[in-house]
Every structure is written in C-alpha cells, then in structure tokens.
C-alpha atoms as a PDB file:
ATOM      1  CA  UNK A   1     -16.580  26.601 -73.034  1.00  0.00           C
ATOM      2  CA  UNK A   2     -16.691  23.453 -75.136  1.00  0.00           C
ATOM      3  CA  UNK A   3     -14.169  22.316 -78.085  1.00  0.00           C
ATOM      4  CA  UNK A   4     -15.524  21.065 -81.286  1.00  0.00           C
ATOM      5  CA  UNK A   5     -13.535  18.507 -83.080  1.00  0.00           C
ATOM      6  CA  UNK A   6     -13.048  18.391 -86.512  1.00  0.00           C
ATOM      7  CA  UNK A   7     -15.670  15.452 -87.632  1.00  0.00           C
ATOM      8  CA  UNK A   8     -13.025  12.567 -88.785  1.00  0.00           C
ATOM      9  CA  UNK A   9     -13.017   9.399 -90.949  1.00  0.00           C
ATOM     10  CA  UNK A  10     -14.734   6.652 -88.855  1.00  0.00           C
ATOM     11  CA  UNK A  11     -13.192   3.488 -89.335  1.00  0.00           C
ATOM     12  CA  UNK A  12     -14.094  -0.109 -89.293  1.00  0.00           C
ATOM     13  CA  UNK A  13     -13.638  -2.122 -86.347  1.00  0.00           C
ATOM     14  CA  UNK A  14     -10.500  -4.116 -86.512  1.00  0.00           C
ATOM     15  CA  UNK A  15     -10.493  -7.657 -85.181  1.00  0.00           C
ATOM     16  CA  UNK A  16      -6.795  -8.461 -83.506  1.00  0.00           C
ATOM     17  CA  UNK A  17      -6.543 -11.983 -84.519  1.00  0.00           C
ATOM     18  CA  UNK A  18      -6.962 -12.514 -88.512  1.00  0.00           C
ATOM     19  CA  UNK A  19      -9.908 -15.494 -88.831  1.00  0.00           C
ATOM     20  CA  UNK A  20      -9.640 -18.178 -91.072  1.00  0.00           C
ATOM     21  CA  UNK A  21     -11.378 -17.680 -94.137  1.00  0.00           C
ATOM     22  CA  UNK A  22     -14.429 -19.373 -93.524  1.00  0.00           C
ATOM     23  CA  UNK A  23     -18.115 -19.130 -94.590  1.00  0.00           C
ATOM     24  CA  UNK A  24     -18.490 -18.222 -90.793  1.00  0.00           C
ATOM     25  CA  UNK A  25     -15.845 -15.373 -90.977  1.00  0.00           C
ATOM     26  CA  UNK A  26     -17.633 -14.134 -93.504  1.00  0.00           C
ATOM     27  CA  UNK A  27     -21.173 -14.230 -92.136  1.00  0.00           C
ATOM     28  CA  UNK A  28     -19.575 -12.432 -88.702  1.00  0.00           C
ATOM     29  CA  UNK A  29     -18.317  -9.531 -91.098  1.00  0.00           C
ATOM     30  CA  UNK A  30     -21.769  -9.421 -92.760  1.00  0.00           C
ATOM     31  CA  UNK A  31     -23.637  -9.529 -88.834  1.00  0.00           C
ATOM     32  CA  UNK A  32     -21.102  -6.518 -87.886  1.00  0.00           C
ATOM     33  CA  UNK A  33     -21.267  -4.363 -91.021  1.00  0.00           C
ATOM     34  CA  UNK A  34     -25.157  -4.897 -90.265  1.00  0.00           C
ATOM     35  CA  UNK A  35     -24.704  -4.075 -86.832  1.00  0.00           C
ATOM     36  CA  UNK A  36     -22.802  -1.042 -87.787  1.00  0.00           C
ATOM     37  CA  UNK A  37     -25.064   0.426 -90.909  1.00  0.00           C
ATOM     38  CA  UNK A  38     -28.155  -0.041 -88.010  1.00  0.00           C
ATOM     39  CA  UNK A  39     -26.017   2.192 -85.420  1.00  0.00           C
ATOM     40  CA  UNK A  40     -25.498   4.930 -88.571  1.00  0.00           C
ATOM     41  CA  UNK A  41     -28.888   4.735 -89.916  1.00  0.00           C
ATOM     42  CA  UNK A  42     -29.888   5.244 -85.870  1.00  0.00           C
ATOM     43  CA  UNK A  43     -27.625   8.211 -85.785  1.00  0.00           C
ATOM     44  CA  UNK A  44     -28.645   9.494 -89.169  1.00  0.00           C
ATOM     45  CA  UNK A  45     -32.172   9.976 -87.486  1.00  0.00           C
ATOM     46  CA  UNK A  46     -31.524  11.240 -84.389  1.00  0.00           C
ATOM     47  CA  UNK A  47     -29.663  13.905 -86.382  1.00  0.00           C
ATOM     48  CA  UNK A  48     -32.401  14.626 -88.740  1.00  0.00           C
ATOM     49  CA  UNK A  49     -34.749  15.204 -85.623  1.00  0.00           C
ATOM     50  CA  UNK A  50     -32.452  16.956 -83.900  1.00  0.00           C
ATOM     51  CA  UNK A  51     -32.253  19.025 -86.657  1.00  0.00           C
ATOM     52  CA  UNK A  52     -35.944  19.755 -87.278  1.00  0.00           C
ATOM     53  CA  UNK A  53     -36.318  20.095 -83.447  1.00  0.00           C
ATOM     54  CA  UNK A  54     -33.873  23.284 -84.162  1.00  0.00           C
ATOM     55  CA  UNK A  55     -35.377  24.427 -87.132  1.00  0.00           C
ATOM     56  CA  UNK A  56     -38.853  24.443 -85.770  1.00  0.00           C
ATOM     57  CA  UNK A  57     -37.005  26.465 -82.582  1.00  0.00           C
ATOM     58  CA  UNK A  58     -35.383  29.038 -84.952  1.00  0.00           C
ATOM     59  CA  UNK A  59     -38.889  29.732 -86.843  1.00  0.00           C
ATOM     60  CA  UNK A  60     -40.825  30.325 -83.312  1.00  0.00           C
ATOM     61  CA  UNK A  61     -37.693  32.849 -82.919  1.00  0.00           C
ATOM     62  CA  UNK A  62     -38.269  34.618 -85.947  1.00  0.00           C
ATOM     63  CA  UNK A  63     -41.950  34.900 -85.539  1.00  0.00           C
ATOM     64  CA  UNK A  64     -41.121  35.922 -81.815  1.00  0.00           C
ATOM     65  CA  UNK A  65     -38.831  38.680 -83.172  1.00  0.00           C
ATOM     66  CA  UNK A  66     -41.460  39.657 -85.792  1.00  0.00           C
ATOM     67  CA  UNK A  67     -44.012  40.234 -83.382  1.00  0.00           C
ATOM     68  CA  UNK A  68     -42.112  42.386 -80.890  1.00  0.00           C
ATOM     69  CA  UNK A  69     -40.341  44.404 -83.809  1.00  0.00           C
ATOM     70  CA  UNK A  70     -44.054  45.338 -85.272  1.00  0.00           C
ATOM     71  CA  UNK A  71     -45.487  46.019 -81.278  1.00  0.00           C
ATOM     72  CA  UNK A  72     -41.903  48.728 -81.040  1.00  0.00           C
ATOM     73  CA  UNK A  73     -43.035  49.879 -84.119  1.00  0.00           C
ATOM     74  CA  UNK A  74     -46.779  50.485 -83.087  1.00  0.00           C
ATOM     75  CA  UNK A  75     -44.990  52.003 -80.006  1.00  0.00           C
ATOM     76  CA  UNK A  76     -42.325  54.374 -81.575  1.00  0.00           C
ATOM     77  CA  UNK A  77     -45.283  55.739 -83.437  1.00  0.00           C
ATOM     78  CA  UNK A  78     -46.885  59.008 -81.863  1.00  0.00           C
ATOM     79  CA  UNK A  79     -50.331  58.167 -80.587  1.00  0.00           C
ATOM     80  CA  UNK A  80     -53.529  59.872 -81.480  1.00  0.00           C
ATOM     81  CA  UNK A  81     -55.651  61.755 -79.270  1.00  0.00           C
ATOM     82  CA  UNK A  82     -58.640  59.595 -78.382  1.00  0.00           C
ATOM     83  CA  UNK A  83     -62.183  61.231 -78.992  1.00  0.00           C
ATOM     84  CA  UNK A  84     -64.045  61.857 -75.880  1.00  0.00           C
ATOM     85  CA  UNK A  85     -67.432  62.949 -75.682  1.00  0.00           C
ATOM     86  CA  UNK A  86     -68.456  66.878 -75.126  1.00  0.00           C
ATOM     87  CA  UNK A  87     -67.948  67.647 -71.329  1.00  0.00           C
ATOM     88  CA  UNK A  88     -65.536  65.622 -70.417  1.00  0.00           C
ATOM     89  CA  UNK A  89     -62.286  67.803 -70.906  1.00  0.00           C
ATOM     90  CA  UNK A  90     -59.295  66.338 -69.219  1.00  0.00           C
ATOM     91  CA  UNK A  91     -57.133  69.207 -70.258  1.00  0.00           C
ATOM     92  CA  UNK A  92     -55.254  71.048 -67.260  1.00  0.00           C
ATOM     93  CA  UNK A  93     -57.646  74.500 -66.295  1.00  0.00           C
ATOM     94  CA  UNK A  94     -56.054  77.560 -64.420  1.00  0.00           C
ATOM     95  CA  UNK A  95     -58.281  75.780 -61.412  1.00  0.00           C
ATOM     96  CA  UNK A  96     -55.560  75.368 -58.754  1.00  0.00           C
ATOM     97  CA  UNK A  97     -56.587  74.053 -55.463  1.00  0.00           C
ATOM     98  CA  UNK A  98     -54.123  74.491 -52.577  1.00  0.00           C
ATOM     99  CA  UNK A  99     -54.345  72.145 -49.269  1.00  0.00           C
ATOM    100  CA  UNK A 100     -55.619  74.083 -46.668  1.00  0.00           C
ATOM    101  CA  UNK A 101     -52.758  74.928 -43.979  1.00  0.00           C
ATOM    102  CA  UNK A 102     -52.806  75.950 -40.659  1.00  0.00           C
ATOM    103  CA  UNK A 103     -50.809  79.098 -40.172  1.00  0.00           C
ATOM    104  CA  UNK A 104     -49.625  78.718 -36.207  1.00  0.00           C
ATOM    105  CA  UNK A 105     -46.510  76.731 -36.577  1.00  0.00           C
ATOM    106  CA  UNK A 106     -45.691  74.583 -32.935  1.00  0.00           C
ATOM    107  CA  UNK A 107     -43.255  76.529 -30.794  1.00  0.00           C
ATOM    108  CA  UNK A 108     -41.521  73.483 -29.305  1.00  0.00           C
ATOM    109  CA  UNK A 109     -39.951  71.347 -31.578  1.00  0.00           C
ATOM    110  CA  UNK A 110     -38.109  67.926 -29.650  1.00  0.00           C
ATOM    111  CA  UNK A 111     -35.380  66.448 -31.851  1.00  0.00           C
ATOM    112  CA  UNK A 112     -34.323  63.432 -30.735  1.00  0.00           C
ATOM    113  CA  UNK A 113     -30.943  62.268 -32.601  1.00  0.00           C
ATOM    114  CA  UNK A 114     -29.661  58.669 -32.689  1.00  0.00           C
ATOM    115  CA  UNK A 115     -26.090  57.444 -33.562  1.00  0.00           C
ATOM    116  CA  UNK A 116     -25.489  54.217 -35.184  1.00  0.00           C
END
C-alpha cells in the first residue's frame, strides 16, 4: 500500500554562495525562474492529460455499468412465451418412453477391488 503526502510549498532553488549583484546574476535568476516556470507549465500538462485520460476512463465505466444494469434488468424480467406455429407443441405429453431392458440379470458378477 502506498502513502500519499500532503502536497507542500515548493520552494525556490537556493544558490549556496550569494553572487555579486551583477547584470549577470540577474540574467542567471531570470534563465532559472524560466527554467523552472517551463518544468511547471510541463507538469501542469501532464496533469491536465492525466486527468482527462481518467475522466474519459470513468465515463467508459459508467456507460459499462449502464449497459449491464439495463441487460440484468431485461434479465430479472419474466420472459414471454414465444409464438410457435400450430403443430409444433413442445409441451411435456403423458407419452413416456422407457429404454428397453433385458430382464435376465448375469449370474456371475467378478469384483475386482484395488487398494491405494
């Protein structure tokens, strides 16, 4: 089972060594703020597809569901009889038909019995 983290503020990156303040210093915090609003706006998107990737899941579901809750409905519901034509009864008749036996039984019976 996985932990979730509670999302937290994400922070710029900190440099160790303060820079002079230069017009270069300043152009290398514009390049990594760039660098960094690139890597969010990246992230933003992956997230938004992600999230219509799952939405688009959860409708198929739904429909799924729909479809399966109106085929146990047709299902619960008693069925009709279906019309046949005249003559072609497949209701049960007092007609009973019983295999034909033969009435001398063998007189020696060998029984064989095996142990496992």
């Amino acid at each position: 089972m996985t932990s979730k983290r509670a999302p937290r503020r994400i922070f710029p990156k900190v440099s160790t060594m303060p820079r002079p303040q230069t017009e270069a210093a300043q152009y290398l915090d514009m390049y990594k703020l760039t660098v960094e609003k690139k890597r969010l706006q990246q992230e933003l998107e992956y997230i938004d597809e992600r999230r219509q990737r799952l939405c688009d899941r959860l409708a198929e579901i739904n429909q799924q569901t729909e479809n399966l809750d109106a085929q146990a409905t047709v299902l619960r519901q008693p069925t009709q009889p279906i019309a046949r034509p005249q003559g072609m009864s497949f209701a049960p008749t007092a007609n009973v038909y019983l295999p034909e036996r033969t009435t001398s039984a063998p007189d020696d019976y060998n029984t064989l019995m095996l142990d496992y």
